[in-house]
Protein backbone atom coordinates (compact mmCIF):
# COMPACT_ATOMS: atom_id res chain seq x y z
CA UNK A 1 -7.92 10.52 -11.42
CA UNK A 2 -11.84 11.34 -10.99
CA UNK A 3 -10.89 14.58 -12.84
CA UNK A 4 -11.89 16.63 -9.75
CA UNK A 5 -10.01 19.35 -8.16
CA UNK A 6 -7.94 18.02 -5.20
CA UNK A 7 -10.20 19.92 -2.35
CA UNK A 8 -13.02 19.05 -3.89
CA UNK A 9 -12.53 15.10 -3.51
CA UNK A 10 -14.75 13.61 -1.13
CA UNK A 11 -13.80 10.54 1.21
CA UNK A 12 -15.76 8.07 -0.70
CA UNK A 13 -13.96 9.36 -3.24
CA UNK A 14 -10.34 9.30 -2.42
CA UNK A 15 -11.45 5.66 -1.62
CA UNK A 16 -12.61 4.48 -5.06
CA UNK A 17 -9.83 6.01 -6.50
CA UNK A 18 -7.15 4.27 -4.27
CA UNK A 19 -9.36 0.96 -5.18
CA UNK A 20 -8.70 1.51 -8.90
CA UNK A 21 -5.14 2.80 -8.41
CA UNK A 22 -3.92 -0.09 -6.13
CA UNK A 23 -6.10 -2.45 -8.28
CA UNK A 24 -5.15 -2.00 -11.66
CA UNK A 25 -1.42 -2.16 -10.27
CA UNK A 26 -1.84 -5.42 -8.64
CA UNK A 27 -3.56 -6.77 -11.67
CA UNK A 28 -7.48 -6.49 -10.42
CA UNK A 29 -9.74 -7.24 -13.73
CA UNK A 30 -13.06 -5.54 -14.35
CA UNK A 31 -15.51 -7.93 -12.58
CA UNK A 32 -13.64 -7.81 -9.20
CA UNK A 33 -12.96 -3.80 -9.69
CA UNK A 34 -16.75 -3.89 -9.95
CA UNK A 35 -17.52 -5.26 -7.22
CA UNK A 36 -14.76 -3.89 -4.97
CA UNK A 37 -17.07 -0.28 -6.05
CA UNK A 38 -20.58 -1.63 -6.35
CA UNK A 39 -20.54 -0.38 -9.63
CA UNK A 40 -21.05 -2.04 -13.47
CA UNK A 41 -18.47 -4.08 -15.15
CA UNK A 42 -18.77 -1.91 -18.22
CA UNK A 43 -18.24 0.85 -15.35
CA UNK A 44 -14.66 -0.45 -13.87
CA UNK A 45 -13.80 -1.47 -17.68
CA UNK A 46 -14.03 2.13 -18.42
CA UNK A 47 -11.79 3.31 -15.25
CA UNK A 48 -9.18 0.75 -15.95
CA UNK A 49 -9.20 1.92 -19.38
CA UNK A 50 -9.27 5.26 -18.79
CA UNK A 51 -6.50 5.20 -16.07
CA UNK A 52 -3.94 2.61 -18.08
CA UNK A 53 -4.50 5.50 -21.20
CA UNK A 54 -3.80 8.48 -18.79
CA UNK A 55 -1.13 7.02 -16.56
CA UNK A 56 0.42 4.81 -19.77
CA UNK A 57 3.65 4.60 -17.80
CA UNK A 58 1.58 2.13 -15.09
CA UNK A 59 1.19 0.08 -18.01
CA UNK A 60 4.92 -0.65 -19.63
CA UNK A 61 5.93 -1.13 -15.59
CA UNK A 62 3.51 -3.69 -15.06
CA UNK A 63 4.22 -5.45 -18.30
CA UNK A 64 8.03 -5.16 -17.66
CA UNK A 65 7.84 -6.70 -14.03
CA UNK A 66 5.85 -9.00 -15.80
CA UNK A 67 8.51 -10.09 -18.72
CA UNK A 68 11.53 -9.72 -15.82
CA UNK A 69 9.33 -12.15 -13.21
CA UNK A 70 8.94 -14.88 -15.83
CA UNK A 71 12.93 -14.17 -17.06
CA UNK A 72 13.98 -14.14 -13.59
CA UNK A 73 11.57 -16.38 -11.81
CA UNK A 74 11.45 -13.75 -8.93
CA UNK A 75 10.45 -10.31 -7.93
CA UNK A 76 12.12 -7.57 -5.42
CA UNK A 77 11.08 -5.13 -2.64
CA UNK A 78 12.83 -1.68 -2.84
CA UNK A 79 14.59 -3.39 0.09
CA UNK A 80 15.73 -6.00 -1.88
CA UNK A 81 13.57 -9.23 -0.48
CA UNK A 82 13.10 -11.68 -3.13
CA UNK A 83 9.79 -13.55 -3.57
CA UNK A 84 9.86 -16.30 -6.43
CA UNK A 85 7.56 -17.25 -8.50
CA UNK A 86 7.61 -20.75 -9.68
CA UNK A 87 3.63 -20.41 -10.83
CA UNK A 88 4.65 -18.51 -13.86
CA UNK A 89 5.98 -21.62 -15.46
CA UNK A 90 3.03 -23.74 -15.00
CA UNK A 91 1.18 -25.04 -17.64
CA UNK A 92 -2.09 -24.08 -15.92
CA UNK A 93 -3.19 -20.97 -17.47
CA UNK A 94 -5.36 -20.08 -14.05
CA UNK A 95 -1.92 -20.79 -11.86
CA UNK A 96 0.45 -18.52 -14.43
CA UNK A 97 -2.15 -15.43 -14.24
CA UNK A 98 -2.10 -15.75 -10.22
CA UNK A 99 1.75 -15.67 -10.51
CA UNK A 100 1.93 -12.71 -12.62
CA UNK A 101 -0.96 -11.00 -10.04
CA UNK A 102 1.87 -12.21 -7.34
CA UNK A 103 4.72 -10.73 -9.65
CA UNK A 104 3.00 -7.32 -10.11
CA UNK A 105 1.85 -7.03 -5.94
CA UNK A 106 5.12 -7.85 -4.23
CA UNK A 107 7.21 -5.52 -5.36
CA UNK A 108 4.86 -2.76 -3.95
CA UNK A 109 2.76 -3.86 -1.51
CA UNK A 110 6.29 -5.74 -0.41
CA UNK A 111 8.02 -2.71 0.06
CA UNK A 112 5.03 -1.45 1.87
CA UNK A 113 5.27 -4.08 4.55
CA UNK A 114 8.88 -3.31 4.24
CA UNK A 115 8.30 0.10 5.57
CA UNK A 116 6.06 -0.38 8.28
CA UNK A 117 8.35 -2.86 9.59
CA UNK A 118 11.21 -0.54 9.44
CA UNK A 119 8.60 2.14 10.96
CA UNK A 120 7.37 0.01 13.39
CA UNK A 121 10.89 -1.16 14.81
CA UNK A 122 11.90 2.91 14.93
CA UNK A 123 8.67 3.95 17.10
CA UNK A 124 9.18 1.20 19.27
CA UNK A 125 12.60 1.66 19.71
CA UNK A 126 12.15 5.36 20.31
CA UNK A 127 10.00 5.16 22.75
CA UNK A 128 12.08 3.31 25.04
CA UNK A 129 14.86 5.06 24.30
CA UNK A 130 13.32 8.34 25.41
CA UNK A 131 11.40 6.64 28.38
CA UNK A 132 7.77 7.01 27.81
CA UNK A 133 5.28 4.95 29.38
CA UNK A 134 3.57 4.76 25.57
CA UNK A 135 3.72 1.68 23.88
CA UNK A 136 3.74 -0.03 20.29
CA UNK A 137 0.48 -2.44 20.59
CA UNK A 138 -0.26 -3.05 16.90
CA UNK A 139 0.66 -3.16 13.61
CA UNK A 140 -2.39 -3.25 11.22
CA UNK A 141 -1.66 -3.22 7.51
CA UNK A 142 0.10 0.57 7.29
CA UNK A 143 -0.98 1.53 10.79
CA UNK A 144 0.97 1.62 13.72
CA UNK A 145 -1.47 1.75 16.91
CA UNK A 146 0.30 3.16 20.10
CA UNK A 147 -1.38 3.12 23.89
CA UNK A 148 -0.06 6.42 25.07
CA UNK A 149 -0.28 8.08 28.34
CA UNK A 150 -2.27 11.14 28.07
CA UNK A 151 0.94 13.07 28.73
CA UNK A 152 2.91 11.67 26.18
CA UNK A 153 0.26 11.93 23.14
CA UNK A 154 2.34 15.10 21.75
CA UNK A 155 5.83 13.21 22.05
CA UNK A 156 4.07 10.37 20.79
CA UNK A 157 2.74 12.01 17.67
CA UNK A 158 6.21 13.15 16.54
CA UNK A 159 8.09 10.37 17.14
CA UNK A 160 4.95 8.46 14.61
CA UNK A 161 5.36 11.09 12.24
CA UNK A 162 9.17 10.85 11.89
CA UNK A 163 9.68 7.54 12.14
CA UNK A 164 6.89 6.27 9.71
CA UNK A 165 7.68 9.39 6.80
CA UNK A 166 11.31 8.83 7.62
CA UNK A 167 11.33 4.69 7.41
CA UNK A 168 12.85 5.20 3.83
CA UNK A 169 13.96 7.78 1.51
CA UNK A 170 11.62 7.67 -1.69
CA UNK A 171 11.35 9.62 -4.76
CA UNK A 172 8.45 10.66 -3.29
CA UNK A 173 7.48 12.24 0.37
CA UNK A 174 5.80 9.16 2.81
CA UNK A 175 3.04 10.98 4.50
CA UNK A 176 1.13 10.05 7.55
CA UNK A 177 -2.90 10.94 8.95
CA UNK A 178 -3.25 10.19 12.45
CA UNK A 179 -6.17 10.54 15.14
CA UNK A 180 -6.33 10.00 18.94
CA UNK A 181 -9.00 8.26 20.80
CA UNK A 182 -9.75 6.33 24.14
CA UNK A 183 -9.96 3.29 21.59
CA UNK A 184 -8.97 2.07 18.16
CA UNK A 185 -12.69 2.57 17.28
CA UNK A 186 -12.54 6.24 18.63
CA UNK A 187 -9.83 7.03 16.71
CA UNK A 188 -11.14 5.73 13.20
């Protein structure tokens, strides 16, 4: 997206570039973008610009969810849970663009919380069934945080892993980063 080579992206990158992806997706404008990445308006004009021209699919999907939100007066998850979306007949211009902000973040970040549900419910359900002492504690956006007993942090670790990339079958691979510490903090 930055046009720089995959192993050459930096952390602060990766994270600008998930702000502009996720953001121009759930309908973030230039001033917001802007200050999400303490940079210029003119700045996040150009990256919205710039990605909507590249990735010009991004932009007939969010107009389409759009046009079948205000046909349909709902949206879907992946997982089929409606949301509707009564703002997007209101005469307010203010409360129609929230609505179509609401129609193009559900069916994504929906499905997301979707997934870690599904995720969560799996872990937890595996590691009772196999009778570790580990436990599901938290659920934190798309992280699952597990107390495990220093024996179990392999076990653990694979059960995460195939429980959270297996949660549902996508066109594309679910992949998952995870760290051990002695707290949350530790493990960041």
């Amino acid at each position: 997206m930055l046009g720089i080579p995959l192993d050459e992206v930096t952390k602060e990158q990766r994270s600008s570039a998930k702000a502009v992806n996720f953001g121009i997706v759930y309908g973030i404008g230039e001033f917001s973008l802007a200050q999400d990445l303490h940079i210029s308006v003119k700045e996040a004009k150009a990256y919205i610009d710039s990605y909507l021209e590249k990735y010009h699919g991004v932009r007939r999907y969010m107009e389409e969810i759009k046009e079948k939100a205000k046909r349909d007066g709902y949206v879907k998850t992946l997982m089929n849970r409606i949301r509707y979306i009564p703002e997007l007949k209101s005469p307010n211009f203010n409360i129609r663009q929230f609505g179509e902000r609401v129609a193009l973040n559900t069916p994504i970040q929906g499905t997301a919380a979707d997934i870690i549900k599904l995720a969560m419910v799996r872990v937890d359900q595996r590691l009772i069934s196999e009778g570790l002492k580990s436990r599901l504690i938290l659920q934190v956006h798309d992280e699952l945080i597990v107390e495990a007993a220093e024996n179990e942090v392999d076990a653990v670790k694979k059960i995460l892993a195939e429980e959270m990339q297996g949660a549902m079958d996508l066109n594309v691979p679910l992949k998952v980063d995870m760290s051990v510490g002695h707290s949350w903090y530790d493990a960041k």
